[in-house]
C-alpha atoms as a PDB file:
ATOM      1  CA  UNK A   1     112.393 104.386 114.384  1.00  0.00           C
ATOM      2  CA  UNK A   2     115.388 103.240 116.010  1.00  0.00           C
ATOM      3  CA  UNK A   3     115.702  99.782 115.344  1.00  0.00           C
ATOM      4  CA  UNK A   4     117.521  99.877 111.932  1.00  0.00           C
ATOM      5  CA  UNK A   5     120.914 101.875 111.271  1.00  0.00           C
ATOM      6  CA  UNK A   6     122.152 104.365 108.622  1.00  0.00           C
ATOM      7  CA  UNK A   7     123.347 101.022 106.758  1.00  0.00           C
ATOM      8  CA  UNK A   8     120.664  99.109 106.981  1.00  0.00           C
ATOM      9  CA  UNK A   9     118.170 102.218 105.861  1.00  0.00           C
ATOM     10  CA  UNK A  10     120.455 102.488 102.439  1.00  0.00           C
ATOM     11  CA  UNK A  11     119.943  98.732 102.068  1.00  0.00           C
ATOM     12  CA  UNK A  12     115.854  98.974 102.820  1.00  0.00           C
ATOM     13  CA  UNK A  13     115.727 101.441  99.807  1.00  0.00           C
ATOM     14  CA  UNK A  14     117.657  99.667  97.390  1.00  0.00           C
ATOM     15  CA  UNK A  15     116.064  96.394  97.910  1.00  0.00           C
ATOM     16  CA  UNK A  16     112.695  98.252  97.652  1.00  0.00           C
ATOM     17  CA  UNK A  17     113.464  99.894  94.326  1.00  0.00           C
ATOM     18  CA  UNK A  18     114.665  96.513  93.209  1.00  0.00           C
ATOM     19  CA  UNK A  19     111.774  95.099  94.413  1.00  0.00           C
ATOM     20  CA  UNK A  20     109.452  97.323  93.123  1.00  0.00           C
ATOM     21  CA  UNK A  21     111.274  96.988  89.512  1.00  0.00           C
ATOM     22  CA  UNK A  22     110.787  93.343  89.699  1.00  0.00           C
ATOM     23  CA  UNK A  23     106.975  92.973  90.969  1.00  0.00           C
ATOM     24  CA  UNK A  24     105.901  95.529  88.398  1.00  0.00           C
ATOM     25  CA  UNK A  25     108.015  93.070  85.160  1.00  0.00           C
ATOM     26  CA  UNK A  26     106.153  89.871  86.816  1.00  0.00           C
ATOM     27  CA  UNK A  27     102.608  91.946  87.157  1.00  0.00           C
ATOM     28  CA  UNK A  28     103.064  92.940  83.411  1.00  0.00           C
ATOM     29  CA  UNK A  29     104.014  89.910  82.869  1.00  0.00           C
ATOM     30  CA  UNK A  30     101.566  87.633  84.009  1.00  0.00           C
ATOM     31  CA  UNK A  31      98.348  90.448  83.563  1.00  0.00           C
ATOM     32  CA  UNK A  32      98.288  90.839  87.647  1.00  0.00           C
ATOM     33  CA  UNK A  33      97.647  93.727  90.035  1.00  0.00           C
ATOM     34  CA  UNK A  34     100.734  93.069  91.687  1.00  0.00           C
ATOM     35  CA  UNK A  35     100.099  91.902  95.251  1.00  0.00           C
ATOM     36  CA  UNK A  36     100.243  88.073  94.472  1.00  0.00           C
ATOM     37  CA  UNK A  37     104.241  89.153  93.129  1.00  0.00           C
ATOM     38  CA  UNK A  38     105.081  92.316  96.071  1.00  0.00           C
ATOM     39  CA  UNK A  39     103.884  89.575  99.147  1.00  0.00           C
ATOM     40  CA  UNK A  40     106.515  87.173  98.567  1.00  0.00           C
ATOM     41  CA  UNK A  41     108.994  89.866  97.513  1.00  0.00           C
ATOM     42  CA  UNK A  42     108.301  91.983 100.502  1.00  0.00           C
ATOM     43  CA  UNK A  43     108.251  88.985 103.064  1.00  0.00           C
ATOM     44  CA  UNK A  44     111.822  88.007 101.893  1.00  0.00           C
ATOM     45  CA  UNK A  45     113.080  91.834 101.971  1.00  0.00           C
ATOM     46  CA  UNK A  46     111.672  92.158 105.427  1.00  0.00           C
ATOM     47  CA  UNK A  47     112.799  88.662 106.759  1.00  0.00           C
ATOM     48  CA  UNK A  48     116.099  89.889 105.577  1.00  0.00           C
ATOM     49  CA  UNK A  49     115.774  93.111 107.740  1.00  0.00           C
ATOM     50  CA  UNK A  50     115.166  91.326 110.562  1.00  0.00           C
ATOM     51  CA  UNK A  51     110.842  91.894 110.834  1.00  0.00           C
ATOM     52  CA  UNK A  52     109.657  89.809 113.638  1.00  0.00           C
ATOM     53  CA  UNK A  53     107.800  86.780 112.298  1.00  0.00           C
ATOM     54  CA  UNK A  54     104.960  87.746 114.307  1.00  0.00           C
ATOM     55  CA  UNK A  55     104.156  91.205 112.320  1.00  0.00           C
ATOM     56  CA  UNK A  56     106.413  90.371 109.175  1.00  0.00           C
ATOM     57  CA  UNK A  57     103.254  88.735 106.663  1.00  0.00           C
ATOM     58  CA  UNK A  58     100.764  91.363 108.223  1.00  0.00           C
ATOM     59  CA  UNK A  59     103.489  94.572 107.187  1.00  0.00           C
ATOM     60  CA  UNK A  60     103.180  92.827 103.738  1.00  0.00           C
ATOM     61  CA  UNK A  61     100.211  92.500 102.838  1.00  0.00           C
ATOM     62  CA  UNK A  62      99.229  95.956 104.763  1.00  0.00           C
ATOM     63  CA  UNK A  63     101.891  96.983 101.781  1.00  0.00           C
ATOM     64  CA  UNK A  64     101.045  95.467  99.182  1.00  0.00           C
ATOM     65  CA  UNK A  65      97.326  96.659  99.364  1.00  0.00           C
ATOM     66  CA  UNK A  66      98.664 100.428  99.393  1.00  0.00           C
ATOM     67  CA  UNK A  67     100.726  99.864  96.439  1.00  0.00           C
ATOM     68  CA  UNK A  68      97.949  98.589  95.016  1.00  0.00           C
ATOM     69  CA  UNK A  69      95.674 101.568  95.052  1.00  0.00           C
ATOM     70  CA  UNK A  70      97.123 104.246  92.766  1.00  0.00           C
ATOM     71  CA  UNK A  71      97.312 101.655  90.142  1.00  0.00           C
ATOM     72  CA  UNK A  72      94.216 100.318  90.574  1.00  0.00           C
ATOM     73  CA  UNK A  73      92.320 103.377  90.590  1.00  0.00           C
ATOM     74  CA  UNK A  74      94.515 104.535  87.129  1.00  0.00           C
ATOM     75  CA  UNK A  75      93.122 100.908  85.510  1.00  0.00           C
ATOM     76  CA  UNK A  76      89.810 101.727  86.882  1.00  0.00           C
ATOM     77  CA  UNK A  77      89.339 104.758  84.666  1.00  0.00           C
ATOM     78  CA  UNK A  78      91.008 103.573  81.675  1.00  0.00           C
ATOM     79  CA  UNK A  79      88.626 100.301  81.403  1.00  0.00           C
ATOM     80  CA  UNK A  80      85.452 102.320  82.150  1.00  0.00           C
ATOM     81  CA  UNK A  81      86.271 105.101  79.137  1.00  0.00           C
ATOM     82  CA  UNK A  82      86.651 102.079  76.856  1.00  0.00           C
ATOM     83  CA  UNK A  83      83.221 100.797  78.297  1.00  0.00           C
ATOM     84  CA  UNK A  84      84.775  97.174  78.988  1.00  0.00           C
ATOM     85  CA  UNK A  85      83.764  96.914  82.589  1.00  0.00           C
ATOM     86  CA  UNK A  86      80.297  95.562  83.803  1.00  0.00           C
ATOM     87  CA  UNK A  87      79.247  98.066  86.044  1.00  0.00           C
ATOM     88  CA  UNK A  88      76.060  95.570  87.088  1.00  0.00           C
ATOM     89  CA  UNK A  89      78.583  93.209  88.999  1.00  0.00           C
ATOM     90  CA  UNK A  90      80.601  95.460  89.958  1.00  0.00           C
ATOM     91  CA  UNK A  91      77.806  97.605  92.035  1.00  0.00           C
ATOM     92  CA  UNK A  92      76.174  94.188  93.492  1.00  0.00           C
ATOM     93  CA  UNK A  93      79.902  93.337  94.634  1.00  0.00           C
ATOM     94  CA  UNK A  94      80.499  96.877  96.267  1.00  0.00           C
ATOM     95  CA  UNK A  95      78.556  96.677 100.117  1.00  0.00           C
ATOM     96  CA  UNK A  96      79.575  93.135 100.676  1.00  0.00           C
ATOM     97  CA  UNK A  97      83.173  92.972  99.082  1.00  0.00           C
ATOM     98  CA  UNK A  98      83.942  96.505 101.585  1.00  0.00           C
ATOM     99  CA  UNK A  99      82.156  94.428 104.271  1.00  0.00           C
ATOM    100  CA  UNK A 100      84.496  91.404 103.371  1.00  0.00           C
ATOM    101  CA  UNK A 101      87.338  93.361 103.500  1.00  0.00           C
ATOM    102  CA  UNK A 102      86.553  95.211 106.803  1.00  0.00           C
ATOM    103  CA  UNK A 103      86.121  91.436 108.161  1.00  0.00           C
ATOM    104  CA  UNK A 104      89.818  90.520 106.917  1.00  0.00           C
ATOM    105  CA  UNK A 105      91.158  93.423 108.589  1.00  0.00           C
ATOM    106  CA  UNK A 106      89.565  93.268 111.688  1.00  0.00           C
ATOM    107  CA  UNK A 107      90.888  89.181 111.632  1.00  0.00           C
ATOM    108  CA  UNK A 108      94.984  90.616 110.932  1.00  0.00           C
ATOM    109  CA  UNK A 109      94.657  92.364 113.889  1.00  0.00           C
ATOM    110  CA  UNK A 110      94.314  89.516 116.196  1.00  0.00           C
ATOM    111  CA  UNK A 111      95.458  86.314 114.161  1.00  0.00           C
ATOM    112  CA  UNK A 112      98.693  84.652 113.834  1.00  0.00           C
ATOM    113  CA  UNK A 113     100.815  85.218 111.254  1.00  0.00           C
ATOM    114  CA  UNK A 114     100.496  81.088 110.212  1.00  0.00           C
ATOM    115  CA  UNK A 115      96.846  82.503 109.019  1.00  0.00           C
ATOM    116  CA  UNK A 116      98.018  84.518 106.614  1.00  0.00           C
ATOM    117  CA  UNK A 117     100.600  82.164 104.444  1.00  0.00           C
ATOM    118  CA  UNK A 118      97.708  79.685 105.014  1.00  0.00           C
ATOM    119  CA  UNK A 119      95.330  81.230 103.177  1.00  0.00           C
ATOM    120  CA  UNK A 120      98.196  82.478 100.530  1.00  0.00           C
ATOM    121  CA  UNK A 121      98.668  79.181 100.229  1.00  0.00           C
ATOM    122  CA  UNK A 122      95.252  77.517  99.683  1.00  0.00           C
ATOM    123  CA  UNK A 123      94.144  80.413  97.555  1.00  0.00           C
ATOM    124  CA  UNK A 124      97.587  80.459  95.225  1.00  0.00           C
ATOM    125  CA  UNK A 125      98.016  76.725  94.906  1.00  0.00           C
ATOM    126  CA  UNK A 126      93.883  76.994  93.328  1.00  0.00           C
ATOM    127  CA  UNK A 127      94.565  79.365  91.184  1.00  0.00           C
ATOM    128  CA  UNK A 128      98.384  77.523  90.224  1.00  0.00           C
ATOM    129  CA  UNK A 129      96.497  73.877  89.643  1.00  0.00           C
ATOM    130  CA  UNK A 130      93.794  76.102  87.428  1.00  0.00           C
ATOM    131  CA  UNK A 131      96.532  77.627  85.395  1.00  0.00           C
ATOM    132  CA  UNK A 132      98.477  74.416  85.393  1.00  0.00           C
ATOM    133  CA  UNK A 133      95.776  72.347  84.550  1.00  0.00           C
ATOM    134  CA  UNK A 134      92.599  73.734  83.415  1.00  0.00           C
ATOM    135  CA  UNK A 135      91.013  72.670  80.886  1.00  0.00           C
ATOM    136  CA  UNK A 136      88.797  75.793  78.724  1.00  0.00           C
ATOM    137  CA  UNK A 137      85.572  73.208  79.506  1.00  0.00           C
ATOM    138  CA  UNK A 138      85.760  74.065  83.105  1.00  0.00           C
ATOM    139  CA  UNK A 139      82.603  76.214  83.808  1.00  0.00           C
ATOM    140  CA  UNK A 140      79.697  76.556  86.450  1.00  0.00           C
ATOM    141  CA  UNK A 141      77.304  77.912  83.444  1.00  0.00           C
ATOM    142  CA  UNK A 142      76.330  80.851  81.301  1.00  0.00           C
ATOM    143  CA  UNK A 143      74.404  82.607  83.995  1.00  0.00           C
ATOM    144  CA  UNK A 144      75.527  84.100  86.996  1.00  0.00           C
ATOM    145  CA  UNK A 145      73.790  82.238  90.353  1.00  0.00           C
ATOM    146  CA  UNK A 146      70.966  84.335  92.488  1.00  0.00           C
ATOM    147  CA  UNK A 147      71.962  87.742  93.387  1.00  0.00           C
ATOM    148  CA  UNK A 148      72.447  86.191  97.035  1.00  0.00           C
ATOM    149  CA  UNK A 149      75.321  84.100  95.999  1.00  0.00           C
ATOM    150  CA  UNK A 150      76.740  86.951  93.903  1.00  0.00           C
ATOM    151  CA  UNK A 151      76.946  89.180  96.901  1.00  0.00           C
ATOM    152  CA  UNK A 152      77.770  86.202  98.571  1.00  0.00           C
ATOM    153  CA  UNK A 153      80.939  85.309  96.454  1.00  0.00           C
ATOM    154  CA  UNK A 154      82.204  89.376  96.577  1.00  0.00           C
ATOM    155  CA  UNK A 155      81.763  89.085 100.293  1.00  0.00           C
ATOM    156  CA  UNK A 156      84.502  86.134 100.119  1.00  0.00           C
ATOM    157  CA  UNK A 157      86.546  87.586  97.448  1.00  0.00           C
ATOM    158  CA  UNK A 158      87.045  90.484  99.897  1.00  0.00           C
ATOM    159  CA  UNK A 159      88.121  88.587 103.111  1.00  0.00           C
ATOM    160  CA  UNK A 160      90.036  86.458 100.936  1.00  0.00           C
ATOM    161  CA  UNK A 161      92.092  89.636  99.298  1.00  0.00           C
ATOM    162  CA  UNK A 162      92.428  91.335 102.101  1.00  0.00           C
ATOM    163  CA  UNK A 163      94.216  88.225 103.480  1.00  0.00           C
ATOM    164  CA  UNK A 164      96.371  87.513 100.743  1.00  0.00           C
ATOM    165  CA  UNK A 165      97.407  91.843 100.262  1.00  0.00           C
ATOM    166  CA  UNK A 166      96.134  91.089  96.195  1.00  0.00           C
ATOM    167  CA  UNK A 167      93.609  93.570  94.425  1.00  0.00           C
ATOM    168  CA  UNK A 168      91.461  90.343  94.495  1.00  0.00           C
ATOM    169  CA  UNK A 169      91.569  90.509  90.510  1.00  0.00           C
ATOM    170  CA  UNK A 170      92.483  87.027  89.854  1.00  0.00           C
ATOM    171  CA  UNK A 171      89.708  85.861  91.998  1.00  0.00           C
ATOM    172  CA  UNK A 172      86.829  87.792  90.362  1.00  0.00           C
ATOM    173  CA  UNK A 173      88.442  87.308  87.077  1.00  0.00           C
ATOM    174  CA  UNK A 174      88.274  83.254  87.766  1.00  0.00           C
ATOM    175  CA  UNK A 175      84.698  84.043  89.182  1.00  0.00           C
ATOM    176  CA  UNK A 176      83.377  85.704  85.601  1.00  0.00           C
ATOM    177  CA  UNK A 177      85.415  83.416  83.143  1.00  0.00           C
ATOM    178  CA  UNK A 178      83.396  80.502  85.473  1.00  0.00           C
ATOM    179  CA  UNK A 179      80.630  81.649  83.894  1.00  0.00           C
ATOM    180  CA  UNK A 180      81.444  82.146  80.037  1.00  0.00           C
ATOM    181  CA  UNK A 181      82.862  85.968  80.430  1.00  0.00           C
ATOM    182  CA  UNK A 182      84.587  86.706  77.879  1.00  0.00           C
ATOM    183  CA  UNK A 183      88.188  87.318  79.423  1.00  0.00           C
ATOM    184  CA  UNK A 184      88.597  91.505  78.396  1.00  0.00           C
ATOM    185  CA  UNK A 185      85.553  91.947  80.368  1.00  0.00           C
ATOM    186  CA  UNK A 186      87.023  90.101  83.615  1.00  0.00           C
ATOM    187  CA  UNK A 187      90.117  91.839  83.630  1.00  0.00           C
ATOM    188  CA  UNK A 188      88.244  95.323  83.061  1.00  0.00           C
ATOM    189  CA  UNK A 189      85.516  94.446  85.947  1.00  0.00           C
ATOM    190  CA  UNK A 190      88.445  93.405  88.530  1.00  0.00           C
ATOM    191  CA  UNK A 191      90.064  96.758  88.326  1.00  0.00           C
ATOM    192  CA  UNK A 192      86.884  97.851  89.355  1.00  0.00           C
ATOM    193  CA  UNK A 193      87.344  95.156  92.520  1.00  0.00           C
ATOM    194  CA  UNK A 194      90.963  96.500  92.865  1.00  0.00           C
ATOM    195  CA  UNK A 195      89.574  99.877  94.057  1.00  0.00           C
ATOM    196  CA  UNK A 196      86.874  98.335  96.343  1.00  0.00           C
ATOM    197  CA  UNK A 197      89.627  96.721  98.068  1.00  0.00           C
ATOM    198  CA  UNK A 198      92.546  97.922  98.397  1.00  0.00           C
ATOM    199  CA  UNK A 199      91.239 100.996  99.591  1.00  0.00           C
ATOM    200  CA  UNK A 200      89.580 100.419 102.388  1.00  0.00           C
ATOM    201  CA  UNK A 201      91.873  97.178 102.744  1.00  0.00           C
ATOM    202  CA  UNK A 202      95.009  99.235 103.105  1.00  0.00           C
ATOM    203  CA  UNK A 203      93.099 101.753 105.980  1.00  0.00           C
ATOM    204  CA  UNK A 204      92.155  98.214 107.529  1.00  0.00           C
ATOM    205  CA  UNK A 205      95.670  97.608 107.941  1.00  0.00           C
ATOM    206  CA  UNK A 206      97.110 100.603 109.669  1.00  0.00           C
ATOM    207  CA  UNK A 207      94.192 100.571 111.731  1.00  0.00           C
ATOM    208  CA  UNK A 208      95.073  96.530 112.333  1.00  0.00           C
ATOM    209  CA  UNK A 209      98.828  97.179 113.026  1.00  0.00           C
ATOM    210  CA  UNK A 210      98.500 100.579 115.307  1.00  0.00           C
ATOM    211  CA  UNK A 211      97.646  98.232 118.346  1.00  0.00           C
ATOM    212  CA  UNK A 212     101.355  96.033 118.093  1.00  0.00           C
ATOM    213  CA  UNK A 213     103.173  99.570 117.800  1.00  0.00           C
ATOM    214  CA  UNK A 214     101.374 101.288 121.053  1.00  0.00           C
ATOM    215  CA  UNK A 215     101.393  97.399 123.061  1.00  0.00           C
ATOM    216  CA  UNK A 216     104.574  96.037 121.762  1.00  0.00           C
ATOM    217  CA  UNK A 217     107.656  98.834 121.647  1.00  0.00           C
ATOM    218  CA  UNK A 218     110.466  96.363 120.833  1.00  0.00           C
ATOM    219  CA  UNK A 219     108.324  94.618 118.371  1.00  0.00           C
ATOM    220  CA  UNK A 220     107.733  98.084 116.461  1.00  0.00           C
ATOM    221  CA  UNK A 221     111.514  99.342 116.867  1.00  0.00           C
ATOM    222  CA  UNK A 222     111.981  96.105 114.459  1.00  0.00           C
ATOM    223  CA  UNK A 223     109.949  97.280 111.764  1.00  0.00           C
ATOM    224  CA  UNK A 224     111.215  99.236 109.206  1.00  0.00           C
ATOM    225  CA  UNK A 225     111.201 103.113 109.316  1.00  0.00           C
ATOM    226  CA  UNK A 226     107.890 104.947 108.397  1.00  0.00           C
ATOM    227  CA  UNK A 227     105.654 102.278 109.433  1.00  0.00           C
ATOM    228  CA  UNK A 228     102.004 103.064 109.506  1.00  0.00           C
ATOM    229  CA  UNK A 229     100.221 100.601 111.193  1.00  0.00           C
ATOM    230  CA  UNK A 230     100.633  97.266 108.823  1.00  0.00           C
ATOM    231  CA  UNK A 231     101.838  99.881 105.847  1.00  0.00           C
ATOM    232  CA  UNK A 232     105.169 100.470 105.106  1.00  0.00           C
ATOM    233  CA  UNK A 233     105.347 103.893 103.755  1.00  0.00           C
ATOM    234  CA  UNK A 234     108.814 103.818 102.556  1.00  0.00           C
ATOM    235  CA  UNK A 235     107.663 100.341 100.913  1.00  0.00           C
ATOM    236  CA  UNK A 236     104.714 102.062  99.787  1.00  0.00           C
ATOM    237  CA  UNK A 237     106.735 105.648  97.875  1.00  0.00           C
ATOM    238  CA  UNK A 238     109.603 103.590  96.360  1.00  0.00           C
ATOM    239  CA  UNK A 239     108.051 100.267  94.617  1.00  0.00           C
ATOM    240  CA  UNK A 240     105.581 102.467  92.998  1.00  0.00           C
ATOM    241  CA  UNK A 241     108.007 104.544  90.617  1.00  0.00           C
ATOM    242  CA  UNK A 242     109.767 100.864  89.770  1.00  0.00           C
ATOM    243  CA  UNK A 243     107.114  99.026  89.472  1.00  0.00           C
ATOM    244  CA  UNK A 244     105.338 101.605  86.834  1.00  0.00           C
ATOM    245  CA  UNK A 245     108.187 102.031  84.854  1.00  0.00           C
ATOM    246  CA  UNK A 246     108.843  98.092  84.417  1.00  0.00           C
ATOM    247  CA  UNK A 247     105.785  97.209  83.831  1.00  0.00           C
ATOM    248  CA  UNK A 248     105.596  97.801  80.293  1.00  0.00           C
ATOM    249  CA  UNK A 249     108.574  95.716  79.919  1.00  0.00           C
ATOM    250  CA  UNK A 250     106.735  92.560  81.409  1.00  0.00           C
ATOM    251  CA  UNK A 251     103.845  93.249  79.277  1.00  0.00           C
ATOM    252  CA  UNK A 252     106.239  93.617  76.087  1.00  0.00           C
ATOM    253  CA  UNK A 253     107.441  90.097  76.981  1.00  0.00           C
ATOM    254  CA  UNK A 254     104.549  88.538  77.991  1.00  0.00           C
ATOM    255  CA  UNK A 255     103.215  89.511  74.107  1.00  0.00           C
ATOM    256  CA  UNK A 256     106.097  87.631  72.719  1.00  0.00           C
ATOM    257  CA  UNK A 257     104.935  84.835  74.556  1.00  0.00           C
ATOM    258  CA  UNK A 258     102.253  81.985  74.221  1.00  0.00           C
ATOM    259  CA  UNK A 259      98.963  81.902  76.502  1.00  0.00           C
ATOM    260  CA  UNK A 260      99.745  78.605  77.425  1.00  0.00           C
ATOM    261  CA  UNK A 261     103.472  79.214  78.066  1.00  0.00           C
ATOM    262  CA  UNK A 262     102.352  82.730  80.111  1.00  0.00           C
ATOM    263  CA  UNK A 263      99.480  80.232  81.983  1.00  0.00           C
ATOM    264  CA  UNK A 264     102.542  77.673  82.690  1.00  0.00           C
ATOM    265  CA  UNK A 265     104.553  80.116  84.022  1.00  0.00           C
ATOM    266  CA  UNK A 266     102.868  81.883  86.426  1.00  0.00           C
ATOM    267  CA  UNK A 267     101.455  78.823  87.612  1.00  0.00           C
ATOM    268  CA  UNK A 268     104.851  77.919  88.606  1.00  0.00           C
ATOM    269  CA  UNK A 269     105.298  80.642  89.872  1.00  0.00           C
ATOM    270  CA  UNK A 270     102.951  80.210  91.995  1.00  0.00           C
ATOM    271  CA  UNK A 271     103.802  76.909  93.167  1.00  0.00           C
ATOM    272  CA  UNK A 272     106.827  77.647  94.022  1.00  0.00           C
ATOM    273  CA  UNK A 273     105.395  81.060  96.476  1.00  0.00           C
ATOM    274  CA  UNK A 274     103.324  78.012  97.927  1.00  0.00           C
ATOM    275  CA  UNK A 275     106.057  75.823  98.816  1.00  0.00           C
ATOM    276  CA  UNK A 276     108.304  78.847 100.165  1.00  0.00           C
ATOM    277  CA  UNK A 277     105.464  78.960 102.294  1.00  0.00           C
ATOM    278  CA  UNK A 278     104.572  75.993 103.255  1.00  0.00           C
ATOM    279  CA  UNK A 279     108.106  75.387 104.336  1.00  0.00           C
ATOM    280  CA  UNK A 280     108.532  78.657 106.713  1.00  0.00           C
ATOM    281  CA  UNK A 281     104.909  77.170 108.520  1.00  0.00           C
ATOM    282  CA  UNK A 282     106.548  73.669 109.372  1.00  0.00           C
ATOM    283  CA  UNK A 283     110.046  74.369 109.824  1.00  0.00           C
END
């Protein structure tokens, strides 16, 4: 690429190692895949470097679904030894959660970028009022709907995720607890959803992007180097090492900490990802 300098490369790496360091504290944290913390980080790393507005949300959330896979396959395998995950759900979920996914790709590479934060928005500010102000009397019932709306609902979840660049955890997660699911057995089912897609949600991506590199030269010299499509790959090889080694150290804190106090604070958290973009849509 020739649209960033020696400088600006040394900066790009930092800022990613940084970043990475920080998204994988708040994921351990808060008990999140990561992409609801590496989207905002990566949009302000990459408005900083000068990404075009029109590509900048697409690179990351094509970015944060990569970084997304290694870990999410690694959780995967850990839940399913400990026999936590329910492996039911999870296979009526896997055809029309790929299919949703597929769908959210095929919409990146032709919508505006206002689409994306949009969404971010209206999904995160849900699952902020939930966490701010849910009460543990808020279910649907103690049996899942038809199998219809099951499929149904993973269809969703998987436009949704691939959207937002999130493993899509925190929306099956509030899907099963919904319906009485005892919370280990959420969490251990949605790394099962974090493989179905980011996956084929981060193959979406490059496939989404490749037609703004080949169309729109000046547009791609903008992006940063070792862009794949909508993937970053020097976004994708340097948050992962950060983000696995500081992970730990979010968990470690968040067990010093409350539920409600962790609930409070990621829900502000949230609210205030919501607001940064709500303001970059209207001004």
């Amino acid at each position: 690429m020739t649209g960033i300098d020696t400088y600006e490369l040394v900066w790009l790496v930092i800022g990613l190692l940084v970043a990475g360091g920080i998204t994988g504290m708040l994921a351990g944290l808060f008990g999140v895949g990561g992409g609801t913390v590496a989207v905002p980080i990566l949009y302000e790393l990459f408005r900083y470097l000068g990404v075009p507005e029109d590509v900048r949300m697409q690179l990351c959330i094509g970015t944060s679904l990569a970084i997304i896979v290694p870990t999410s396959i690694r959780s995967f395998y850990s839940h399913r030894s400990k026999g936590a995950i329910d492996l039911a759900l999870l296979q009526s979920w896997a055809v029309p959660m790929v299919v949703g996914v597929i769908i959210g790709a095929l919409i990146a590479r032709y919508a505006p970028a206002e689409l994306f934060k949009i969404i971010f928005v209206v999904v995160a500010g849900f699952t902020a009022i939930r966490l701010l102000f849910g009460k543990d009397n808020w279910h649907l019932g103690e049996v899942y709907p038809k199998k219809i709306i099951v499929k149904l609902v993973g269809g969703v979840i998987g436009v949704l995720a691939s959207l937002m660049g999130i493993g899509g955890g925190q929306l099956s997660t509030l899907f099963m607890t919904f319906y009485k699911r005892p919370i280990h057995e959420a969490v251990a089912t949605s790394s099962g959803v974090g493989v179905l897609i980011s996956i084929p949600g981060a193959l979406g991506y490059i496939y989404a992007g490749w037609p703004t590199a080949a169309l729109y030269p000046d547009v791609a010299a903008l992006q940063p180097p070792m862009t794949l499509g909508y993937v970053s790959l020097v976004g994708f090889l340097l948050f992962i090492p950060t983000s696995i080694y500081m992970a730990p150290v979010g968990a470690k804190l968040a067990h010093s900490l409350s539920r409600r106090k962790l609930e409070m604070a990621f829900g502000l958290f949230l609210t205030a990802i919501c607001l940064r973009f709500l303001y970059s849509i209207f001004f």
